[in-house]
Protein backbone atom coordinates (compact mmCIF):
# COMPACT_ATOMS: atom_id res chain seq x y z
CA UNK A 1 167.04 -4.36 -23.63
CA UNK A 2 165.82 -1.80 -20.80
CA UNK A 3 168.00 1.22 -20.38
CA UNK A 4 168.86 1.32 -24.20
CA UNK A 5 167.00 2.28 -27.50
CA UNK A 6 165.00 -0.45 -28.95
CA UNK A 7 165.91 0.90 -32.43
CA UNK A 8 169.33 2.57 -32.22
CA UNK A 9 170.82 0.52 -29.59
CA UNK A 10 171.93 3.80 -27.69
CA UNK A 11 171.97 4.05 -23.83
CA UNK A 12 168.72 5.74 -22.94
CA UNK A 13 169.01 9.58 -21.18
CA UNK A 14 167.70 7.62 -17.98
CA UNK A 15 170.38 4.70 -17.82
CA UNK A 16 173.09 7.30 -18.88
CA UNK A 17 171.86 9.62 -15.49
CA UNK A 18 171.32 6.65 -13.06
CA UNK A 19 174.06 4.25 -14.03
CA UNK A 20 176.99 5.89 -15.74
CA UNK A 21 176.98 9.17 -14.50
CA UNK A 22 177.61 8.14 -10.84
CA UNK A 23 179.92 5.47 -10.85
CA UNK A 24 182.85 7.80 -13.43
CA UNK A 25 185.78 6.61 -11.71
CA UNK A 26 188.73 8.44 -9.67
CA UNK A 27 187.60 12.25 -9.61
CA UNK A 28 190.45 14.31 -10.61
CA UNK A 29 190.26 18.69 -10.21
CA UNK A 30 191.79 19.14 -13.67
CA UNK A 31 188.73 17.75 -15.29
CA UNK A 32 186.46 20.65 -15.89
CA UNK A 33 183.75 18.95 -18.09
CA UNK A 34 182.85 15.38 -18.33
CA UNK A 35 180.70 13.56 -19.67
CA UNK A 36 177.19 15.32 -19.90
CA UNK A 37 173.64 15.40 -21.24
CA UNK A 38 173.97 16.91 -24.56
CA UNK A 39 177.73 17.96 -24.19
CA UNK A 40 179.67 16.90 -27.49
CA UNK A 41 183.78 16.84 -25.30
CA UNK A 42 185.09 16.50 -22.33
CA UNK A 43 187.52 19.58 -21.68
CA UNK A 44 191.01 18.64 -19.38
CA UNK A 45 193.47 21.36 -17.81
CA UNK A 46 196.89 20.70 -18.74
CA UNK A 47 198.52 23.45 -16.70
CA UNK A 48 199.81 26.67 -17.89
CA UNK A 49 196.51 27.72 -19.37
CA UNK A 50 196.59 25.26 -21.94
CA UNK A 51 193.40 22.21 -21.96
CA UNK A 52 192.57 19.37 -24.12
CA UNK A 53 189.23 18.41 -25.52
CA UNK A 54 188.52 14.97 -26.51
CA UNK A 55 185.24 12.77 -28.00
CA UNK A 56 184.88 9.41 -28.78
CA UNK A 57 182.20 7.95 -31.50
CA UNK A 58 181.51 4.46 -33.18
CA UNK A 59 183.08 3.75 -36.23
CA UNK A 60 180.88 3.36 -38.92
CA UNK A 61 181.20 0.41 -42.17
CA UNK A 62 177.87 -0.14 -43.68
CA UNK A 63 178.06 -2.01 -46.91
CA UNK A 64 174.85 -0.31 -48.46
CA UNK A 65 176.52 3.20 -48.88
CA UNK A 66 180.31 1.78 -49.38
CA UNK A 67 183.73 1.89 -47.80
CA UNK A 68 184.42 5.43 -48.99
CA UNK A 69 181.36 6.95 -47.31
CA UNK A 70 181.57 4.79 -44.18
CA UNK A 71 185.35 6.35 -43.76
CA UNK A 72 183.68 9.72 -44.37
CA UNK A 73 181.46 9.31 -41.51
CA UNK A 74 183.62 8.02 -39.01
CA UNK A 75 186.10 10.77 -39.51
CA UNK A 76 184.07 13.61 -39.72
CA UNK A 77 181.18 12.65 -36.96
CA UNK A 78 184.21 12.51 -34.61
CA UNK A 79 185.72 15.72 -36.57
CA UNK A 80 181.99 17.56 -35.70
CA UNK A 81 182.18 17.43 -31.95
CA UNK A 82 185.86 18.29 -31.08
CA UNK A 83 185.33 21.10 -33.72
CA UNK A 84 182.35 22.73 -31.13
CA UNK A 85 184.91 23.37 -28.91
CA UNK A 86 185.99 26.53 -31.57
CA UNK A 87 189.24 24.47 -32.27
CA UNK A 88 190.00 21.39 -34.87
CA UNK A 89 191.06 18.18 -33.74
CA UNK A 90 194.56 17.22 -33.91
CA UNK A 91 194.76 13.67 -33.06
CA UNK A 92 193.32 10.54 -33.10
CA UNK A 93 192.69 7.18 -31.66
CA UNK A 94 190.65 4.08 -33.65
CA UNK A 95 189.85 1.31 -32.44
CA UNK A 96 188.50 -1.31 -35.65
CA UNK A 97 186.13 -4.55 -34.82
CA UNK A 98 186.09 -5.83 -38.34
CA UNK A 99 183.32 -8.02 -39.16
CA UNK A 100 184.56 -11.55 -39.39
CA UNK A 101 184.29 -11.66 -42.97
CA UNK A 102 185.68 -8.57 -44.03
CA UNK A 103 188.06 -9.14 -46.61
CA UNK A 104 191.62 -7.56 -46.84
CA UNK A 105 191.73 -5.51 -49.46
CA UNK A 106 187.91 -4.29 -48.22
CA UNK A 107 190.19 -3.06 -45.03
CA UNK A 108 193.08 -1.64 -46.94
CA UNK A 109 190.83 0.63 -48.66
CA UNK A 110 188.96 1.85 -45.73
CA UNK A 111 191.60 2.36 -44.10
CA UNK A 112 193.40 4.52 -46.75
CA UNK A 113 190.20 6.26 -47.07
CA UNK A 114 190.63 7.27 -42.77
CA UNK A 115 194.38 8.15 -43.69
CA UNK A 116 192.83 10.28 -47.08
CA UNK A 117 189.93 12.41 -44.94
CA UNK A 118 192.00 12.88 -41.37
CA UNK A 119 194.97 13.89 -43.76
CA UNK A 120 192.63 16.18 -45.24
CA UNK A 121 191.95 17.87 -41.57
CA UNK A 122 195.48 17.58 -40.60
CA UNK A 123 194.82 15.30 -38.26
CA UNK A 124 197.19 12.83 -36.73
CA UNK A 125 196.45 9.46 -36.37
CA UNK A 126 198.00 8.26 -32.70
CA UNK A 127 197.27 4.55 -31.96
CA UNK A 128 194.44 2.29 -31.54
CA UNK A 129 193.37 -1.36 -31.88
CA UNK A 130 192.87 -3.38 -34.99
CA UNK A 131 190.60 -7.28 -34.80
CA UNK A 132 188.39 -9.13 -37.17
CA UNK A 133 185.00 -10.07 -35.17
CA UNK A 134 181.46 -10.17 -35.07
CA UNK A 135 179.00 -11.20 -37.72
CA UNK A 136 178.62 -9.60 -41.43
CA UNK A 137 175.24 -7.58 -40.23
CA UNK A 138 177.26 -5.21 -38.12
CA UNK A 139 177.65 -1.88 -39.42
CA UNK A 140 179.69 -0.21 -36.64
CA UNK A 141 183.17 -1.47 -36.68
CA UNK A 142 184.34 0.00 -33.94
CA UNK A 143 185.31 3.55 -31.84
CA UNK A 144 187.40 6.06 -32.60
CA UNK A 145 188.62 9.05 -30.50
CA UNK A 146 190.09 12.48 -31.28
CA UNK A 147 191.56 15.20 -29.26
CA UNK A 148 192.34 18.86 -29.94
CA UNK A 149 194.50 21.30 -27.48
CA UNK A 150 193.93 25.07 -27.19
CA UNK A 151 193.94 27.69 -24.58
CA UNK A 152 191.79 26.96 -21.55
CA UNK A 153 190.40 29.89 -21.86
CA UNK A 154 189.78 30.05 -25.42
CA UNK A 155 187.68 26.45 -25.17
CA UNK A 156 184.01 26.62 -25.61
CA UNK A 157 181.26 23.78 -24.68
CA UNK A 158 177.70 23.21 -25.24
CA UNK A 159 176.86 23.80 -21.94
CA UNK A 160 178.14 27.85 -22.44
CA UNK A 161 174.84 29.32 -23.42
CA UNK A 162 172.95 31.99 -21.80
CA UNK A 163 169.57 33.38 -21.80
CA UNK A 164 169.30 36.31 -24.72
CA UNK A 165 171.55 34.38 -26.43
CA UNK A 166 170.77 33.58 -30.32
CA UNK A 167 170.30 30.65 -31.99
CA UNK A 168 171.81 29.84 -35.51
CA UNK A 169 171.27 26.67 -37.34
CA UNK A 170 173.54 25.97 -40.00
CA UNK A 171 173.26 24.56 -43.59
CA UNK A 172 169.80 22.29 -43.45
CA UNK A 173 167.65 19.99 -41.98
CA UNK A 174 168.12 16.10 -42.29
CA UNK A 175 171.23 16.36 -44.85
CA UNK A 176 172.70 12.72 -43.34
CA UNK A 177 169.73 10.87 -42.73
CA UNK A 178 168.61 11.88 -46.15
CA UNK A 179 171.75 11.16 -47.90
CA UNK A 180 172.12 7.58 -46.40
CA UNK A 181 168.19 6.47 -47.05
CA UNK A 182 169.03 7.50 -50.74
CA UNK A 183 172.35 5.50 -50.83
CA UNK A 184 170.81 2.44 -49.58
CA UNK A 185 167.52 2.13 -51.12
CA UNK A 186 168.35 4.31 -54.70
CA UNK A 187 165.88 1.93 -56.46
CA UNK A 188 163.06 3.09 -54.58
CA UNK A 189 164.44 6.92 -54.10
CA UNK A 190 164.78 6.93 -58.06
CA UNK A 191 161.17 5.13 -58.76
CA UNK A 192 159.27 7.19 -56.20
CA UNK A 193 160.79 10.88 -56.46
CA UNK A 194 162.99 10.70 -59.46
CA UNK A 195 167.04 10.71 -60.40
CA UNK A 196 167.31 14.32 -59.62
CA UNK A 197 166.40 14.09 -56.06
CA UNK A 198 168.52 11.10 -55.77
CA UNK A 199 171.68 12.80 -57.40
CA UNK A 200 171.16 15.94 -55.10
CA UNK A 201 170.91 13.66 -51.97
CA UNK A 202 174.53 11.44 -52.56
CA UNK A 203 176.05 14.83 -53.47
CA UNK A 204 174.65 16.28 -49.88
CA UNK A 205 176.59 13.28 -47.87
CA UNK A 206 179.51 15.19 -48.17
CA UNK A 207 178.23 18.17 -47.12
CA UNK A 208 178.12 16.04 -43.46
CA UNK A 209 181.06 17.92 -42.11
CA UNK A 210 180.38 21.10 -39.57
CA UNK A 211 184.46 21.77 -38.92
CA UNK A 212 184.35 24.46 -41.76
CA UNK A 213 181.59 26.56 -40.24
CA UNK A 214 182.68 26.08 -36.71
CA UNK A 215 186.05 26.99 -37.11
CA UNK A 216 184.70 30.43 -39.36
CA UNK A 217 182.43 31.10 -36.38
CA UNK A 218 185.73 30.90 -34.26
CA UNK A 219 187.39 33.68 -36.29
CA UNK A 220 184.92 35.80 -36.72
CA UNK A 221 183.46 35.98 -32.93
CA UNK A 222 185.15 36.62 -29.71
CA UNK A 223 185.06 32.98 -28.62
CA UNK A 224 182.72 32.65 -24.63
CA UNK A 225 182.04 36.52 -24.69
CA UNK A 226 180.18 36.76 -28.45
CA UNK A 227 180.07 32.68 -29.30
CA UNK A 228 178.79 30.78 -26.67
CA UNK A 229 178.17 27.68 -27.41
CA UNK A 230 178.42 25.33 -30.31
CA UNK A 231 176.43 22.12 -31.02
CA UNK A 232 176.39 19.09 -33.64
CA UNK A 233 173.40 17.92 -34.81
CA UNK A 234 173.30 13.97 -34.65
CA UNK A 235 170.65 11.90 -33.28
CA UNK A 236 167.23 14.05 -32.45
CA UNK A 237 167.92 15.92 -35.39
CA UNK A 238 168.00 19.93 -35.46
CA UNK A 239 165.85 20.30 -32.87
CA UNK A 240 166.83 17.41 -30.32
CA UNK A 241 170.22 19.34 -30.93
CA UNK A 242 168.83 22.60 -29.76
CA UNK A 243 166.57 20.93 -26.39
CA UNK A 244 170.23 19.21 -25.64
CA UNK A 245 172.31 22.27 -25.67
CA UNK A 246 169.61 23.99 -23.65
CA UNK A 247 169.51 21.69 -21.23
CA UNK A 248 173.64 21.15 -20.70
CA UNK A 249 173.26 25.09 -20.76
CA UNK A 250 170.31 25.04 -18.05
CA UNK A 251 168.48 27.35 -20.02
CA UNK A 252 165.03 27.69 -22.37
CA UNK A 253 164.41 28.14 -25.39
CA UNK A 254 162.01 29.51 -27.74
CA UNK A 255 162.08 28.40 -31.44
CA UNK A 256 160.18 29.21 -34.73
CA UNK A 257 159.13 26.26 -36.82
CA UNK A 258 158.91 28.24 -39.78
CA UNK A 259 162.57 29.00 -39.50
CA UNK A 260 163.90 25.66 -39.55
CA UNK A 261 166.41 25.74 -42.67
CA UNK A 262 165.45 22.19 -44.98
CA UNK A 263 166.12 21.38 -48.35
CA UNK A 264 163.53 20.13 -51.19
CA UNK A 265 165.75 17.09 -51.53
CA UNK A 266 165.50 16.24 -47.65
CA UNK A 267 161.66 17.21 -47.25
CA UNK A 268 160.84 14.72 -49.92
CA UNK A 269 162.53 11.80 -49.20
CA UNK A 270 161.75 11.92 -45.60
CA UNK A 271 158.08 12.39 -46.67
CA UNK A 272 158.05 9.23 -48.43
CA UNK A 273 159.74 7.71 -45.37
CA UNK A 274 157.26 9.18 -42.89
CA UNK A 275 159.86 10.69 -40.99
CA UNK A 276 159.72 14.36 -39.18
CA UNK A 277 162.81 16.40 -40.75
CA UNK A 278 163.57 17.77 -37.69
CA UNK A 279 164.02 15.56 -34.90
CA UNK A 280 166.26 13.27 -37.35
CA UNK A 281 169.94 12.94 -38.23
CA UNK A 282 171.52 15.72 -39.08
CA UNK A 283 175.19 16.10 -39.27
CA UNK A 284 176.48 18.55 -41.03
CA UNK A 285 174.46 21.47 -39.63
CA UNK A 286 176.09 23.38 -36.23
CA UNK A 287 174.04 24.78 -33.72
CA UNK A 288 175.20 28.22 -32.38
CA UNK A 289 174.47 29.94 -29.16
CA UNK A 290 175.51 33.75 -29.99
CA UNK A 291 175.42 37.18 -28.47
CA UNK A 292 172.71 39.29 -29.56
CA UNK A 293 173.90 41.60 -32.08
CA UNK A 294 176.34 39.62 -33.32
CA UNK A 295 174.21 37.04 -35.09
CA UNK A 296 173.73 38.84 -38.61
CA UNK A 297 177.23 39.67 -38.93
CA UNK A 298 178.11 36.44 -38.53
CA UNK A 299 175.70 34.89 -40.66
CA UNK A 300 176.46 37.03 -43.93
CA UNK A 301 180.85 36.18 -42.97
CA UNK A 302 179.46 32.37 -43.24
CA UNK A 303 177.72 33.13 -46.66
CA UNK A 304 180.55 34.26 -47.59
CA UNK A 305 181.92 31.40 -47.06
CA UNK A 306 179.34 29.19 -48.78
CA UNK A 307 177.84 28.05 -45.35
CA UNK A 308 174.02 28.85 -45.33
CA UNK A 309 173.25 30.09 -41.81
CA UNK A 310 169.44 30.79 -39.80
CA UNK A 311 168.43 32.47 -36.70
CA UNK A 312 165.36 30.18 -35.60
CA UNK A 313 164.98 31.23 -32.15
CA UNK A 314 166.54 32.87 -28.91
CA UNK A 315 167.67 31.31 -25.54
CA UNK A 316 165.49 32.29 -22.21
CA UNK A 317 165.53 31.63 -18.64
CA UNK A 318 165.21 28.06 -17.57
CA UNK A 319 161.60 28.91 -15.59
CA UNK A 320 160.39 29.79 -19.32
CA UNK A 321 160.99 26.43 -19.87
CA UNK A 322 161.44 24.64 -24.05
CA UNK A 323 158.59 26.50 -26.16
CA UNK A 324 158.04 26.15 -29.87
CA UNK A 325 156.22 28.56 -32.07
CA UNK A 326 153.88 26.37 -34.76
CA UNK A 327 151.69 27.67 -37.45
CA UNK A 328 151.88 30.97 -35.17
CA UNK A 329 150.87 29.35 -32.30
CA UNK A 330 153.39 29.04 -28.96
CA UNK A 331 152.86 25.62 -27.11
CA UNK A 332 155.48 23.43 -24.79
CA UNK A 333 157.93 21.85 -26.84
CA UNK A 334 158.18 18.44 -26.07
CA UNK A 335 161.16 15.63 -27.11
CA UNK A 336 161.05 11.58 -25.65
CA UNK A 337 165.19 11.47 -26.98
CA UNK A 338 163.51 8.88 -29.93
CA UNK A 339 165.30 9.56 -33.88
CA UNK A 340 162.68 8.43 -36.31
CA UNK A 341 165.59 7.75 -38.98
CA UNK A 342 166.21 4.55 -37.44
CA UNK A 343 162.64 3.16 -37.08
CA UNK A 344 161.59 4.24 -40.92
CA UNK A 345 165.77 2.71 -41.93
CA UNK A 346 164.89 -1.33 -40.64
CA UNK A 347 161.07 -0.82 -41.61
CA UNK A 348 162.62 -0.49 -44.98
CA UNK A 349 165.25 -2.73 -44.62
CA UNK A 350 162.36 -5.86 -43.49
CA UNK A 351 159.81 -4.43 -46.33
CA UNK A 352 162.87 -5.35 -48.75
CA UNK A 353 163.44 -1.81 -50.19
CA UNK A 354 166.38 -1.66 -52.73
């Protein structure tokens, strides 16, 4: 349908600008963000210096990687974005479209398994909706919402960067994408590359959720003055992540291929997919718009912490425009908003991968 992704199914960056963006509603002074081009939260005033971020996702229940994983992902997607605004979510919404087949106890243990991981991130669970509709294929099951409150002051967005600002990636490339191709189609993952790769890949799934890092990055940095901006990567991978914070930020970038951070594991199996690592999902990693100066110290407090952490490029002025530095060479960087995860995921799916 025009104005959405052929693949995906998500509004396009076009249809978003021309038919969402001006028709939002009453306008109301205490909302200081909404929604945005590559910003993960919208960001309330409550009065009294105190706001309220909040973010709303699908819920995810795909049969192929089980209930357990699909609670996973619909906790900690929605976990990733309120967490780049330096604070961790407090409560939340869901709203659940059961297929019209899904069988009780199949409910009752997803559901204890979105109890288990918000419990997990002290996260209250406020309300929401609960209906059995829709045919077996569907594999989102719904939306969910969760909201954090803070100081006003305190609350950071993606759109907070500057030029001479720093760019971190955390962890790796690809670690969802990866970990999900593997879960659905282990015959093939286990034929083609072997059970070692496979094993490494379900045991990166969990490594999906950015709160840890974010909230470290919090501590350790003087949050708007030193950490600037924070970023998860979902669809467009590491670097769709960095063009969108950018471009929220109205800033350029420059960024070094050979700095991207990607795992063996990753590379290979979205080599055999024929998928570029970095333009496809990645949650789990953060992007981080920091001071310069402050980067290294923050990077070896986050190794400290088990978090791997990369400087792959710098914020510039917005007439330098998006550049990327490739096999040494500096050329336009160029992104059409398209995830190559999903095209390569239903080409396997119809070629009867298992």
């Amino acid at each position: 349908m025009k104005g959405f992704d052929a693949l995906s199914g998500k509004i396009t960056s076009s249809a978003f600008r021309d038919i969402l963006l001006p028709q939002l509603g009453s306008v109301r002074s205490e909302v200081k963000i909404g929604p945005q081009y590559g910003v993960d939260n919208a960001i309330i005033d409550l009065g009294n210096n105190l706001g309220m971020a909040v973010s709303s996702d699908p819920l995810s229940l795909i049969p192929t990687v089980g209930v357990k994983a699909s609670a996973w992902i619909s906790v900690h997607l929605l976990a990733n974005d309120i967490a780049t605004s330096g604070f961790s979510p407090k409560y939340a919404q869901f709203v659940l479209n059961l297929p019209q087949e899904t069988p009780l106890d199949v409910f009752e243990k997803y559901w204890s398994y979105i109890h288990l991981f918000c419990k997990e991130i002290d996260v209250a669970i406020t309300g929401g909706h609960t209906c059995r509709m829709g045919g077996s294929e569907a594999v989102v099951s719904g939306g969910g919402t969760m909201f954090t409150t803070a100081p006003l002051d305190e609350i950071i967005s993606s759109s907070g960067a500057e030029p001479g600002d720093v760019i971190i990636v955390t962890k790796e490339t690809a670690l969802i994408s990866s970990s999900i191709l593997a879960m659905s189609f282990p015959k093939t993952i286990k034929l083609k590359l072997g059970k070692s790769v496979y094993n490494t890949a379900c045991e990166n799934f969990y490594q999906t959720s950015s709160l840890k890092e974010a909230l470290l990055a919090s501590e350790f940095l003087n949050k708007r003055t030193e950490l600037k901006a924070m970023h998860d990567v979902t669809e467009g991978g590491v670097l769709g992540a960095i063009y969108e914070m950018a471009s929220a930020s109205k800033v350029g970038f420059k960024v070094y291929d050979n700095s991207l951070p990607t795992g063996n594991t990753q590379k290979r199996i979205m080599d055999l997919f024929e998928i570029d690592h970095r333009f496809c999902v990645g949650a789990g990693s953060m992007i981080m718009a920091v001071k310069k100066g402050t980067e290294h110290g923050l990077i070896k407090y986050l190794e400290e912490n088990s978090i791997k952490a990369t400087v792959v490029g710098e914020l510039t002025t917005k007439d330098q425009g998006y550049r990327i530095v490739e096999n040494g060479i500096e050329k336009e960087f160029t992104y059409n908003g398209v995830d190559p995860y999903w095209e390569a995921y239903f080409r396997a799916v119809k070629n009867k991968l298992s």
